[in-house]
N, C-alpha and C. Protein backbone atom coordinates (compact mmCIF):
# COMPACT_ATOMS: atom_id res chain seq x y z
N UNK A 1 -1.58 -10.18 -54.79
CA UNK A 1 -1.84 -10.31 -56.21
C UNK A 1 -0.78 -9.57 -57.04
N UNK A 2 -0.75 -8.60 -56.57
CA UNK A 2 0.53 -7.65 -57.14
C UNK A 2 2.20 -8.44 -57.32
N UNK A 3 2.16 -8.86 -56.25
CA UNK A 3 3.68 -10.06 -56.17
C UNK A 3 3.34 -11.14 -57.06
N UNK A 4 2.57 -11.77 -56.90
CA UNK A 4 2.40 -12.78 -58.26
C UNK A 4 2.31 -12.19 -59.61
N UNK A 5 1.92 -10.87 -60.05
CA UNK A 5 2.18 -10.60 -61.43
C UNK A 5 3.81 -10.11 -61.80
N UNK A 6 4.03 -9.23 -60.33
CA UNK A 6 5.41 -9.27 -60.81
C UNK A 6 6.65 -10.40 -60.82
N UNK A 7 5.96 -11.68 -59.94
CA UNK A 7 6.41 -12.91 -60.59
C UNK A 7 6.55 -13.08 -61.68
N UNK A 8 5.68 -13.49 -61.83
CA UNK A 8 4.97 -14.07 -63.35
C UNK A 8 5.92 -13.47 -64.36
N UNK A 9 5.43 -11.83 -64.50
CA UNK A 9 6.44 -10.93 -65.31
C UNK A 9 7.96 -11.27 -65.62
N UNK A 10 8.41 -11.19 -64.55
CA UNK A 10 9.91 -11.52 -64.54
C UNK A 10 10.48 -12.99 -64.24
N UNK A 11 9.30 -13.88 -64.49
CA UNK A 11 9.82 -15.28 -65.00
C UNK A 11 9.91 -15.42 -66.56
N UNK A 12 8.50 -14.47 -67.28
CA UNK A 12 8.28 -14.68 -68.25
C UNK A 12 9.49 -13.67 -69.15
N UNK A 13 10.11 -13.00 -68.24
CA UNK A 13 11.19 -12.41 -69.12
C UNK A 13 12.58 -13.00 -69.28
N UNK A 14 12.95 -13.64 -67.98
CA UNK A 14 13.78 -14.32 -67.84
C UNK A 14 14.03 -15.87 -68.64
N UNK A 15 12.33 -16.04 -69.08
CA UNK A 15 12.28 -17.18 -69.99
C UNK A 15 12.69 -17.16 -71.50
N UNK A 16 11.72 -15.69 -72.04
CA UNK A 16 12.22 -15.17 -73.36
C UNK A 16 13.40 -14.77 -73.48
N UNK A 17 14.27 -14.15 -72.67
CA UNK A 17 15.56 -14.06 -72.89
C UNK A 17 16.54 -15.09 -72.83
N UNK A 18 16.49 -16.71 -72.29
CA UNK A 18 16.83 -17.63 -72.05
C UNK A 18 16.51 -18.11 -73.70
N UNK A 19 15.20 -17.67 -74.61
CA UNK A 19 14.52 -18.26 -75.53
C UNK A 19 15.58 -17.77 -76.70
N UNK A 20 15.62 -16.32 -76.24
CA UNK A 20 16.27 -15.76 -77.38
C UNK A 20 18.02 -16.25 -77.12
N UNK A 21 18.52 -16.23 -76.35
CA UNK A 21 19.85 -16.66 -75.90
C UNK A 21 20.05 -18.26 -76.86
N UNK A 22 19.29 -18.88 -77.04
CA UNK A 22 19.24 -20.18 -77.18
C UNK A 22 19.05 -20.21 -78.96
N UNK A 23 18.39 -19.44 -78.95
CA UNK A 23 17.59 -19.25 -80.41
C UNK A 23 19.31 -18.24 -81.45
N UNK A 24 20.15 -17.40 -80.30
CA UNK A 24 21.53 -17.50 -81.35
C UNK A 24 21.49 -15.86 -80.74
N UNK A 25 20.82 -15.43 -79.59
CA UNK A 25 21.23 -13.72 -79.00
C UNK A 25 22.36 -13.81 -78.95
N UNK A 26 22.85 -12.47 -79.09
CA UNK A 26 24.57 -12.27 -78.76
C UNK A 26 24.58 -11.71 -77.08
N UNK A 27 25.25 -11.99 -76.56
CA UNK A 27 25.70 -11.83 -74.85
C UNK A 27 27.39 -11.44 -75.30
N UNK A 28 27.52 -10.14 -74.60
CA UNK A 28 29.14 -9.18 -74.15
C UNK A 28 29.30 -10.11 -72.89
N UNK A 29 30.64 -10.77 -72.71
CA UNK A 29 31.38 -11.09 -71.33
C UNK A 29 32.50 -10.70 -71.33
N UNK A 30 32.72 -9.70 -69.78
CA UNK A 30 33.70 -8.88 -69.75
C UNK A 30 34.39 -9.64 -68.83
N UNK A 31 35.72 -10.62 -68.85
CA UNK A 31 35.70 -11.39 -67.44
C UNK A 31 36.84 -10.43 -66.84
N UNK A 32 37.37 -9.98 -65.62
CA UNK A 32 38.56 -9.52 -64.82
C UNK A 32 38.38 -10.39 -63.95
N UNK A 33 40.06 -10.18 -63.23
CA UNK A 33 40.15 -10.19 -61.73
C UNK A 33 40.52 -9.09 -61.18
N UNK A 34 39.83 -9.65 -60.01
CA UNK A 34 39.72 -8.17 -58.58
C UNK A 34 40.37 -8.72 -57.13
N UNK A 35 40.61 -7.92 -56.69
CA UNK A 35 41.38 -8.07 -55.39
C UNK A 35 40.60 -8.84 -54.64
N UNK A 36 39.40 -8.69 -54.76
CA UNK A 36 38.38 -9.21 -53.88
C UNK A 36 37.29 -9.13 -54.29
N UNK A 37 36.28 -9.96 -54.09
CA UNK A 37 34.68 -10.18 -54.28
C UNK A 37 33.95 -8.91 -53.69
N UNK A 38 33.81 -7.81 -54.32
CA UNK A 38 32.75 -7.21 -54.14
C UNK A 38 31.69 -6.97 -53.39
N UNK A 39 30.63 -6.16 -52.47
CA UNK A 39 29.04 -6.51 -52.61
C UNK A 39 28.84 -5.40 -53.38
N UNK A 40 27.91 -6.08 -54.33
CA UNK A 40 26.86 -4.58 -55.49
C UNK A 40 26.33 -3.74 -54.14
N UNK A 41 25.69 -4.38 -53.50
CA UNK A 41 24.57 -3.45 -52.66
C UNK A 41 24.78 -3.23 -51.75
N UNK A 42 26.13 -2.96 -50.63
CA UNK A 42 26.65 -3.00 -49.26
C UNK A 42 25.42 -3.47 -48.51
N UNK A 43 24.29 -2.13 -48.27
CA UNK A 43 23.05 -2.17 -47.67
C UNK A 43 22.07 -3.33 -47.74
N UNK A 44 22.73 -4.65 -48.79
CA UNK A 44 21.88 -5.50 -48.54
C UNK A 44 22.06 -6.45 -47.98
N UNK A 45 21.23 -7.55 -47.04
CA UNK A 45 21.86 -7.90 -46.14
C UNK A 45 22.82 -9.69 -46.96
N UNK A 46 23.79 -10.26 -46.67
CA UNK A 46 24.93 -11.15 -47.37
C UNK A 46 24.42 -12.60 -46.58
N UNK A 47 23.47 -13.01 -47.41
CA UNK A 47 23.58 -14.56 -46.54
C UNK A 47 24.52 -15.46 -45.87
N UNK A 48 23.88 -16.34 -45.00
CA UNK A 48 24.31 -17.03 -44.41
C UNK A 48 24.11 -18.35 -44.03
N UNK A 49 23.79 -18.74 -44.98
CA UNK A 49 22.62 -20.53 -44.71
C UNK A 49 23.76 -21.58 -44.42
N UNK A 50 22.74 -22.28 -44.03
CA UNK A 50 23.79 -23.85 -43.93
C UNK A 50 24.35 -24.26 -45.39
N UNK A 51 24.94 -25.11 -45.72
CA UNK A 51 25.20 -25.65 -46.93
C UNK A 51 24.80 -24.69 -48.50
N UNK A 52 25.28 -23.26 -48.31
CA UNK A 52 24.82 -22.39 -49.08
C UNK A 52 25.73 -22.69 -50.38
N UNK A 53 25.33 -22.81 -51.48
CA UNK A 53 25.74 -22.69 -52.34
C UNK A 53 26.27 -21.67 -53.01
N UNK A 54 25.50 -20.61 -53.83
CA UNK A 54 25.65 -19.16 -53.81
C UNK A 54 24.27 -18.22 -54.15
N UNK A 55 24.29 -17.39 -54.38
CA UNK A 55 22.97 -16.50 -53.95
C UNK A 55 22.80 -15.81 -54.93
N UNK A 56 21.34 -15.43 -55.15
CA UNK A 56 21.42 -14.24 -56.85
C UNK A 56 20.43 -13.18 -55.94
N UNK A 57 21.51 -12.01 -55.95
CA UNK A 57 20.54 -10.80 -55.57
C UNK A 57 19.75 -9.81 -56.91
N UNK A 58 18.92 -8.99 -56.22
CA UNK A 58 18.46 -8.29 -57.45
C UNK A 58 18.75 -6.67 -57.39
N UNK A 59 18.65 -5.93 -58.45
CA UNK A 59 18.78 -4.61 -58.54
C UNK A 59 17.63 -3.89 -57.83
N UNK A 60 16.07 -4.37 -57.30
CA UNK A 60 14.96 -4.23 -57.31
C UNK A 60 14.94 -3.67 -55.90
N UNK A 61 15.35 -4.89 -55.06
CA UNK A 61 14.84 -5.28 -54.18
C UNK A 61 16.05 -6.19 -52.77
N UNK A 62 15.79 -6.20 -51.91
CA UNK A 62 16.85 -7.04 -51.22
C UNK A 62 16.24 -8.34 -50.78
N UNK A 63 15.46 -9.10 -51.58
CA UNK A 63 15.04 -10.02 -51.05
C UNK A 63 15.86 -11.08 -52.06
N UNK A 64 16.55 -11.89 -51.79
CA UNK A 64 17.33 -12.68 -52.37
C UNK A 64 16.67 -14.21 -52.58
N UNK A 65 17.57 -15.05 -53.26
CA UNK A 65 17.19 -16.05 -53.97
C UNK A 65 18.62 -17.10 -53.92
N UNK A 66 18.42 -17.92 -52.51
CA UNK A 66 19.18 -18.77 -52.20
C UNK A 66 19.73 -20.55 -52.92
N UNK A 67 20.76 -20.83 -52.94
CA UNK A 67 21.09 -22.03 -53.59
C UNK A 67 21.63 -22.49 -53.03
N UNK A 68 21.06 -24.34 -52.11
CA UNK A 68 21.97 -24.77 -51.07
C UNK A 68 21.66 -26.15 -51.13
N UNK A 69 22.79 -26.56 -50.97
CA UNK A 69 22.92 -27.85 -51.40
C UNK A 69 22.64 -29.00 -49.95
N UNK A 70 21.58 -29.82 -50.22
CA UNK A 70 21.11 -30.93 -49.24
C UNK A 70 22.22 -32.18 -49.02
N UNK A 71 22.85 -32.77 -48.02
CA UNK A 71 23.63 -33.51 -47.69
C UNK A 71 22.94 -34.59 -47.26
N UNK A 72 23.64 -36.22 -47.41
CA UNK A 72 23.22 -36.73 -46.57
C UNK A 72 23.74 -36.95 -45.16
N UNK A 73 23.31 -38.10 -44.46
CA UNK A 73 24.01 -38.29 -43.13
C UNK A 73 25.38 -38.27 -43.38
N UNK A 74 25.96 -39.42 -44.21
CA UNK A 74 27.49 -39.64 -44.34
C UNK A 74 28.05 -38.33 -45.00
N UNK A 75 27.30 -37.16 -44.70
CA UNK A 75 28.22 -35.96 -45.87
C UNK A 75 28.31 -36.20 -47.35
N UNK A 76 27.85 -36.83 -48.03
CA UNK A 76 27.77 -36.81 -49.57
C UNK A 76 26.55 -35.65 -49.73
N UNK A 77 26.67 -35.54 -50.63
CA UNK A 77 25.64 -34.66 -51.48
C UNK A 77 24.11 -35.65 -51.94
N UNK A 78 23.17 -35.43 -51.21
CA UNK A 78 22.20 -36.16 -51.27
C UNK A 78 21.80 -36.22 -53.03
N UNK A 79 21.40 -37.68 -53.07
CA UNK A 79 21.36 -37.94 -54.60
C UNK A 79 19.75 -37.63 -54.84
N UNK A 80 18.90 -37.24 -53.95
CA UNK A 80 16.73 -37.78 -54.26
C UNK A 80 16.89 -36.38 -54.30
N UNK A 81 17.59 -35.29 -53.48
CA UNK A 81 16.97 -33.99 -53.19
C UNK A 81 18.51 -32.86 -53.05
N UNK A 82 19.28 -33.15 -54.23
CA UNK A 82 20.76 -32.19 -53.93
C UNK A 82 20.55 -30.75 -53.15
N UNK A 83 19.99 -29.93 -54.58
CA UNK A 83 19.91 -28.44 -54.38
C UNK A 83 18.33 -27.95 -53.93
N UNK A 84 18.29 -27.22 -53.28
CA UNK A 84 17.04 -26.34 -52.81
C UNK A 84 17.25 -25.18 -53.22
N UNK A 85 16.36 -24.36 -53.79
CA UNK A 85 16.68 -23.26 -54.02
C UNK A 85 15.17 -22.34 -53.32
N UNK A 86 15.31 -21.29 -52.62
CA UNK A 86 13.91 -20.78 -52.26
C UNK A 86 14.78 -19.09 -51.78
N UNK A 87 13.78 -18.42 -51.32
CA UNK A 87 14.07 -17.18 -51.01
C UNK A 87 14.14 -16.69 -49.15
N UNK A 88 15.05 -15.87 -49.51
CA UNK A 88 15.22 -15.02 -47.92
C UNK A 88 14.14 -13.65 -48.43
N UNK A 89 13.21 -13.26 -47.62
CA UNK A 89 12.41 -12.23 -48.00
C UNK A 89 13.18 -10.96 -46.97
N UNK A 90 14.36 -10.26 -47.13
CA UNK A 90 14.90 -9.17 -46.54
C UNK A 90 14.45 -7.94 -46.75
N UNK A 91 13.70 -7.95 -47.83
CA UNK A 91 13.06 -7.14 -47.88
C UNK A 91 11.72 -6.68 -46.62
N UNK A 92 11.51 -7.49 -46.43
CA UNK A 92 10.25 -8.10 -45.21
C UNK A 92 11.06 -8.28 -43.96
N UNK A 93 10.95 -9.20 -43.33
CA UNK A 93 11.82 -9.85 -42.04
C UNK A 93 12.95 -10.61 -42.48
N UNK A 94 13.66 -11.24 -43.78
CA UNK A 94 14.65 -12.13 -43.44
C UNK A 94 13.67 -13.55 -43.80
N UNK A 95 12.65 -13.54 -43.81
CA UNK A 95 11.79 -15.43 -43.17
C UNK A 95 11.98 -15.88 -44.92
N UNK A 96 12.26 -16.99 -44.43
CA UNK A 96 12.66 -18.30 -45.78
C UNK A 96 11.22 -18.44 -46.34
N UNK A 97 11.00 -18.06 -47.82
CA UNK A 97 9.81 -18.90 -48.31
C UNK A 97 10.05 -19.39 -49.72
N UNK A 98 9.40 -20.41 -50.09
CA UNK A 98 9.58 -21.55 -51.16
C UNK A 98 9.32 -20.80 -52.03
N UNK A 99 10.02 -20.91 -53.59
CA UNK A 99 9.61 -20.46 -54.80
C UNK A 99 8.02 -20.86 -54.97
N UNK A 100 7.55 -20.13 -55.59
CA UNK A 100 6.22 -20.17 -56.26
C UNK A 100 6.01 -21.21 -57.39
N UNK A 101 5.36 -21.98 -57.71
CA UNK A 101 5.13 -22.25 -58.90
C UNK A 101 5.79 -22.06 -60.59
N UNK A 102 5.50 -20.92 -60.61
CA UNK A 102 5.66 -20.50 -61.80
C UNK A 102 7.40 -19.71 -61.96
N UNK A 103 8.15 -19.62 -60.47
CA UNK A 103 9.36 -19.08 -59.94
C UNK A 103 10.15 -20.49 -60.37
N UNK A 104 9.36 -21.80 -59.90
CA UNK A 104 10.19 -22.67 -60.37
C UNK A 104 10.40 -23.31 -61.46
N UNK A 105 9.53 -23.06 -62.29
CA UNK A 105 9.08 -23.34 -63.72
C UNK A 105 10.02 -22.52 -64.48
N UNK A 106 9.99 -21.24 -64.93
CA UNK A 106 10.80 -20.45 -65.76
C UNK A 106 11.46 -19.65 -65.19
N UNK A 107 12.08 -19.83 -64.14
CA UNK A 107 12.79 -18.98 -63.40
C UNK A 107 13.96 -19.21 -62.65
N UNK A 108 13.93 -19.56 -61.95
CA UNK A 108 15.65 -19.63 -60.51
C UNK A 108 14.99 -21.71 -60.35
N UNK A 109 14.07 -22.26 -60.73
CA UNK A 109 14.04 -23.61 -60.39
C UNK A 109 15.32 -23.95 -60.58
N UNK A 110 15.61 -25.37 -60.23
CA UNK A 110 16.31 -26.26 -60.49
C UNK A 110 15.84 -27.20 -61.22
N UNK A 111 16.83 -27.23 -62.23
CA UNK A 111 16.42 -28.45 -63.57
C UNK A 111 17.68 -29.24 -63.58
N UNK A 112 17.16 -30.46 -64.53
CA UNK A 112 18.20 -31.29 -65.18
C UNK A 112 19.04 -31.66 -64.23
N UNK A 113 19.07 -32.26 -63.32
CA UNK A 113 19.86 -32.58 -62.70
C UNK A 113 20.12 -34.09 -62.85
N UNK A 114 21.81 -34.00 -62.87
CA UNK A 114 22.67 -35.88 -63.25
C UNK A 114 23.98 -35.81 -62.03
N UNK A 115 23.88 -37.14 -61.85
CA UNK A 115 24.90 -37.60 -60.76
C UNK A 115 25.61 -38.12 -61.51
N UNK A 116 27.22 -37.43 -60.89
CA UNK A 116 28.08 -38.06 -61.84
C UNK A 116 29.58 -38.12 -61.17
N UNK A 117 30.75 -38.77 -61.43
CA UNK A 117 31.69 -39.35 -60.42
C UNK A 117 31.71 -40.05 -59.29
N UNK A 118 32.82 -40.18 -58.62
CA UNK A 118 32.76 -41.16 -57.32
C UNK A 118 32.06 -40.56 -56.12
N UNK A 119 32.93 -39.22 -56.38
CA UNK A 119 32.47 -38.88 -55.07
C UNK A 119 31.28 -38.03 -55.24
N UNK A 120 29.97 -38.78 -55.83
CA UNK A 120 29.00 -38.03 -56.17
C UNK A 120 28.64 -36.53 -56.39
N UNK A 121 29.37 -36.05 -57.12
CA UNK A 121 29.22 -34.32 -57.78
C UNK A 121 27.89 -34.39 -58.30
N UNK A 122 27.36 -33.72 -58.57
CA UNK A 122 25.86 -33.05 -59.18
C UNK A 122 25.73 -32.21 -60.24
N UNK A 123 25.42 -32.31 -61.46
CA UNK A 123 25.33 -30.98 -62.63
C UNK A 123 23.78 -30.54 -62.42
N UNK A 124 23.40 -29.72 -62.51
CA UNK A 124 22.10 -29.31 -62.89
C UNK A 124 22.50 -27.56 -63.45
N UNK A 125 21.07 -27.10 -63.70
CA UNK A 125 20.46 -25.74 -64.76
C UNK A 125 19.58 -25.00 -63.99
N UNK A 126 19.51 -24.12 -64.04
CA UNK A 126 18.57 -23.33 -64.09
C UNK A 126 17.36 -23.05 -65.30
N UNK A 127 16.05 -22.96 -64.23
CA UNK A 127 15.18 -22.46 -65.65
C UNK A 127 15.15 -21.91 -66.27
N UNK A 128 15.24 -20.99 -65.90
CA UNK A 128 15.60 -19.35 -67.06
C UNK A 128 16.73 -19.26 -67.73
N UNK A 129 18.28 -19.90 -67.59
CA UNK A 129 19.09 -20.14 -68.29
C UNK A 129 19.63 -21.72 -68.34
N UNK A 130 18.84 -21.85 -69.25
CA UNK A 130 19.08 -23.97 -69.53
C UNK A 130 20.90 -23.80 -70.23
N UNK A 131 21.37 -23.09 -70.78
CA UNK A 131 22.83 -23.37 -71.55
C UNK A 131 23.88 -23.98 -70.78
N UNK A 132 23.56 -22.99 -69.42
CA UNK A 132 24.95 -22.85 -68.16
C UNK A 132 24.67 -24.23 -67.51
N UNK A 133 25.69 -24.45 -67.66
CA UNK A 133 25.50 -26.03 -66.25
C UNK A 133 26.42 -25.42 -65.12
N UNK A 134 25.82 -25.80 -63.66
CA UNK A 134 26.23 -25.87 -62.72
C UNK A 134 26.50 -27.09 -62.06
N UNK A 135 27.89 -27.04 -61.76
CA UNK A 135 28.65 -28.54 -61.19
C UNK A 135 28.44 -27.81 -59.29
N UNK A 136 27.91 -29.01 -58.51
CA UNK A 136 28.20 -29.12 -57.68
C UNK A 136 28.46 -30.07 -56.60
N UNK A 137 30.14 -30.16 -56.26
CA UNK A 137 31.05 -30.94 -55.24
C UNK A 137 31.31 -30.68 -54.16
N UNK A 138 31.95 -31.21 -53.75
CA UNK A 138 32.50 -31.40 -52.11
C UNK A 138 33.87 -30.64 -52.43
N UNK A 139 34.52 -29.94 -51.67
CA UNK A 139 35.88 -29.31 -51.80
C UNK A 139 36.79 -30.00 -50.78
N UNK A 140 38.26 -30.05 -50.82
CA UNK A 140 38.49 -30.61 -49.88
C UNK A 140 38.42 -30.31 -48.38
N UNK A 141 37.78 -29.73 -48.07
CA UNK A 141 36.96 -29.40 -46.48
C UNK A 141 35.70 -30.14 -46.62
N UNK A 142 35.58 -30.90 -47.59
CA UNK A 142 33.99 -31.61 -47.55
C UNK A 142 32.60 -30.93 -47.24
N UNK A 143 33.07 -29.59 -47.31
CA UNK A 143 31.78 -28.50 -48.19
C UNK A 143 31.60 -28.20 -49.44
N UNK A 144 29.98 -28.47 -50.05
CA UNK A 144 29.33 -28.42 -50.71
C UNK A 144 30.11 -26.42 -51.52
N UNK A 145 29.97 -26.86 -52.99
CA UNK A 145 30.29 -25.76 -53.39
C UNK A 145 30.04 -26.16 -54.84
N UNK A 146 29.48 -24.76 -55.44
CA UNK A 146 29.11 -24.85 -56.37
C UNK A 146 30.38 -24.28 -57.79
N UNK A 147 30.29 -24.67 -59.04
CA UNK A 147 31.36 -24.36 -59.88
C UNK A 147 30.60 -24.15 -61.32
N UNK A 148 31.29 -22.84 -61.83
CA UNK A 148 30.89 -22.39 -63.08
C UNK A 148 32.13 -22.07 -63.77
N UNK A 149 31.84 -22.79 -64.96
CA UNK A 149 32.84 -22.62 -66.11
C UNK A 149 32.55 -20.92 -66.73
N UNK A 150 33.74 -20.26 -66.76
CA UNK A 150 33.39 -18.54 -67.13
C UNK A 150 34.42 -18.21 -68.30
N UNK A 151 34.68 -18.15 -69.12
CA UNK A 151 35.47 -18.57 -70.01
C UNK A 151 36.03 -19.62 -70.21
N UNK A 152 37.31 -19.84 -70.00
CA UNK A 152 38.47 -20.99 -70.26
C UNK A 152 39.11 -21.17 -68.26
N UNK A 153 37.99 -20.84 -67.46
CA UNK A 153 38.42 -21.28 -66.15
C UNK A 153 36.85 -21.64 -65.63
N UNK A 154 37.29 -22.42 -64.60
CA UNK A 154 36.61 -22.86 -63.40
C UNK A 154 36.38 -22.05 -62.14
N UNK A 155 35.19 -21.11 -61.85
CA UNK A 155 34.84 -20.76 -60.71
C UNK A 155 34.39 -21.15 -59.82
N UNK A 156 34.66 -21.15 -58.33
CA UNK A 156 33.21 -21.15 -57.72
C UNK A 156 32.76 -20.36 -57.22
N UNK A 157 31.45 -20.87 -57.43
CA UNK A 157 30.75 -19.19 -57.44
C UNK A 157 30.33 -18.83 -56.25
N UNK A 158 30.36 -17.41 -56.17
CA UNK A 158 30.07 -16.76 -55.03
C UNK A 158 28.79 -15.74 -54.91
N UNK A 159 28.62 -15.29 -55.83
CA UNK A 159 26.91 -14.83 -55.85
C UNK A 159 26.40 -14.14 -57.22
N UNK A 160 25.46 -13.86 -57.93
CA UNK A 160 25.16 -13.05 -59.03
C UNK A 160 24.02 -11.80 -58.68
N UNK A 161 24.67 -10.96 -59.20
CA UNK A 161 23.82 -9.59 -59.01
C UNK A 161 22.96 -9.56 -60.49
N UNK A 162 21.54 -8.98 -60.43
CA UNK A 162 21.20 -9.00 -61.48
C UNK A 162 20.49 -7.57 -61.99
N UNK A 163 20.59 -6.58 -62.99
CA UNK A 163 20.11 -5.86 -63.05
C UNK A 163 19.12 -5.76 -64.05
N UNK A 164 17.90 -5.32 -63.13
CA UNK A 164 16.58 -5.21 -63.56
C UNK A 164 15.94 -4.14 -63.64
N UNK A 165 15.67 -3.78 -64.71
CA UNK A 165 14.86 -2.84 -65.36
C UNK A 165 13.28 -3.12 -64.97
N UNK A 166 12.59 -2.51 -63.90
CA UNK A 166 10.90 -2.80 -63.96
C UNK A 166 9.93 -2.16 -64.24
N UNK A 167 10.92 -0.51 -64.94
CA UNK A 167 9.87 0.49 -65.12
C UNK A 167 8.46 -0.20 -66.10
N UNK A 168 8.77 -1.21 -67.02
CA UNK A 168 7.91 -1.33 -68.42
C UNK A 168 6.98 -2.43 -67.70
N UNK A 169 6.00 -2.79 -68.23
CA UNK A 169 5.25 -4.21 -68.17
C UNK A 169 5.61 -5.18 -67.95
N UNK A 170 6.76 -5.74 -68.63
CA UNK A 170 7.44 -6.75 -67.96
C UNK A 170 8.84 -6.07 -67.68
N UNK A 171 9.19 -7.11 -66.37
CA UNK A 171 10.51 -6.28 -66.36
C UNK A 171 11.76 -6.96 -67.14
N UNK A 172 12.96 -6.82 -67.13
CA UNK A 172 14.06 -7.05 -67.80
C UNK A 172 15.38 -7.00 -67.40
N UNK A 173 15.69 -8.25 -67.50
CA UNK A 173 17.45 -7.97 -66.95
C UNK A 173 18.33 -7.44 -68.32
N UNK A 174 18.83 -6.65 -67.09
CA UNK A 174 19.53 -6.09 -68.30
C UNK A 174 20.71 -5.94 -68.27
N UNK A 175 21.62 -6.31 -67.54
CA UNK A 175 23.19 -7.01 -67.06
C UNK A 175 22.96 -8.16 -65.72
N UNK A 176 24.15 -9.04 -66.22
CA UNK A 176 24.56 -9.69 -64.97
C UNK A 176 25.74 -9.64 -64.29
N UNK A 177 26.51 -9.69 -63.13
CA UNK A 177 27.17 -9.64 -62.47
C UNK A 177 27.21 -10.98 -61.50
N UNK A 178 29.00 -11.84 -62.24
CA UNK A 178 28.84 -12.97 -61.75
C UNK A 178 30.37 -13.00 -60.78
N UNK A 179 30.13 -13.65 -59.98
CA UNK A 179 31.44 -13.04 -58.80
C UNK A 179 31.98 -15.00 -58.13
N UNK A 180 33.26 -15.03 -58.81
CA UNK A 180 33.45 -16.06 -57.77
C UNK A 180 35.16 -15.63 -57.66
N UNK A 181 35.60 -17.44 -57.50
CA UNK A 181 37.05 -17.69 -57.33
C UNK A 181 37.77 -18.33 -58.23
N UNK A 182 38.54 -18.10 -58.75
CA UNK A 182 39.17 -18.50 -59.88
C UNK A 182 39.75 -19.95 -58.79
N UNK A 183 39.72 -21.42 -59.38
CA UNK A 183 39.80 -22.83 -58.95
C UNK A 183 41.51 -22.80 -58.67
N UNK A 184 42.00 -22.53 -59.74
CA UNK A 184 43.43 -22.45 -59.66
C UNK A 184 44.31 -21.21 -59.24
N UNK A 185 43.93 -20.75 -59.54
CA UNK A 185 44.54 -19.13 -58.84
C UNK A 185 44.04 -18.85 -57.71
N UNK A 186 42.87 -18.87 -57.18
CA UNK A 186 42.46 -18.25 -56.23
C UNK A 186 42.39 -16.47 -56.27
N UNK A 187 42.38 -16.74 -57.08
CA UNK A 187 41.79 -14.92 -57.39
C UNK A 187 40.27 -14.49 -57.61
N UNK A 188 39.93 -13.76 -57.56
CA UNK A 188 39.06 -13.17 -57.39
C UNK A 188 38.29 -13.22 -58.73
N UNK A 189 37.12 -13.19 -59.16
CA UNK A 189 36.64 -13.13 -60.92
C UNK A 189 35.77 -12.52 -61.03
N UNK A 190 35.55 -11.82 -62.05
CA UNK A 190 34.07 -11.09 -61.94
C UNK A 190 33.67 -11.18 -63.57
N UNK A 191 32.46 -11.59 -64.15
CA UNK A 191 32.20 -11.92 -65.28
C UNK A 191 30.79 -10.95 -65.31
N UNK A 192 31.26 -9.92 -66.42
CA UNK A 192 30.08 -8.56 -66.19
C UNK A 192 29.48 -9.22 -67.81
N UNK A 193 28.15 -9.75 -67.63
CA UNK A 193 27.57 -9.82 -68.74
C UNK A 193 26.22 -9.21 -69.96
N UNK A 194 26.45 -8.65 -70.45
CA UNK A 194 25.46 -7.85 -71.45
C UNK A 194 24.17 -8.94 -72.15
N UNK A 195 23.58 -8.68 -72.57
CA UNK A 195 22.34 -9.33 -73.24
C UNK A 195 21.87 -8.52 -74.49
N UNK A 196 22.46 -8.46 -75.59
CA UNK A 196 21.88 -7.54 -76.66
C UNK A 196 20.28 -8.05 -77.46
């Protein structure tokens, strides 16, 4: 019961701040490059799934929140069922379990999703932040990879750290930490974002 309120909680915050973001909040983005991709949490453990897209860890907890993209037989990016998104519970054993309800509703779901080009790419959203579109293609190794526009470049992304505040009633993110590869450079990116 306790895990479902602090669901609940931190969907419903992740929603109002998505509300207020939308409604005209101001957001700080600090973008650099770094030698290399980072981990925030060494100690936590760095997935490894099949067809992984990229991963959002939390400040909380090490139980992560996976994004992986469904293929079909011929290797395209399945058009009925692209992205899955559900959790590694590392906190616990590691064992895969499905978002909740209300996790997929205002939270890490997958929304909006459109097929688009030849070689069938995929856009879709997240619940909790409807603005950001996520493109996801085939690279030329014909792995699934996901891409976020972060200023005036093209990443792909490699994971988001999120920091959460849970002392209060509901809890609150209160920076993000977005980590990929710059498309053309191949450098390293890190997009540190504020929420005022």
């Amino acid at each position: 019961m306790r895990r479902l309120f602090i669901c609940v909680a931190a969907a419903m915050s992740l929603m109002l701040s998505a509300s207020i973001e939308a409604g005209g909040r101001e957001l700080t983005s600090k973008v650099t490059e770094l030698d290399r991709i980072p981990s925030m949490r060494p100690e936590f453990p760095v997935p490894n799934e099949p067809n992984m897209l990229f991963y959002v860890q939390r400040s909380v907890n090490s139980n992560t929140v996976i994004y992986a993209a469904h293929l079909d037989p011929k290797g395209q990016i399945d058009h009925d069922t692209p992205i899955d998104a559900y959790w590694r519970w590392y906190n616990v054993d590691g064992h895969k379990k499905p978002l909740i309800f209300i996790e997929r509703m205002l939270a890490y779901g997958v929304k909006s999703v459109t097929h688009s080009g030849p070689r069938g790419a995929v856009t879709f959203k997240i619940a909790a932040i409807p603005e950001q579109t996520f493109v996801v293609d085939l690279d030329a190794h014909q792995h699934p990879e996901a891409l976020l526009q972060v200023g005036e470049r093209w990443i792909k992304l490699d994971y988001v750290y999120l920091h959460v505040d849970d002392h209060g009633l509901m809890p609150d993110v209160t920076a993000v930490d977005i980590f990929g590869t710059d498309r053309v450079t191949g450098k390293a990116v890190h997009d540190y974002v504020i929420p005022h």
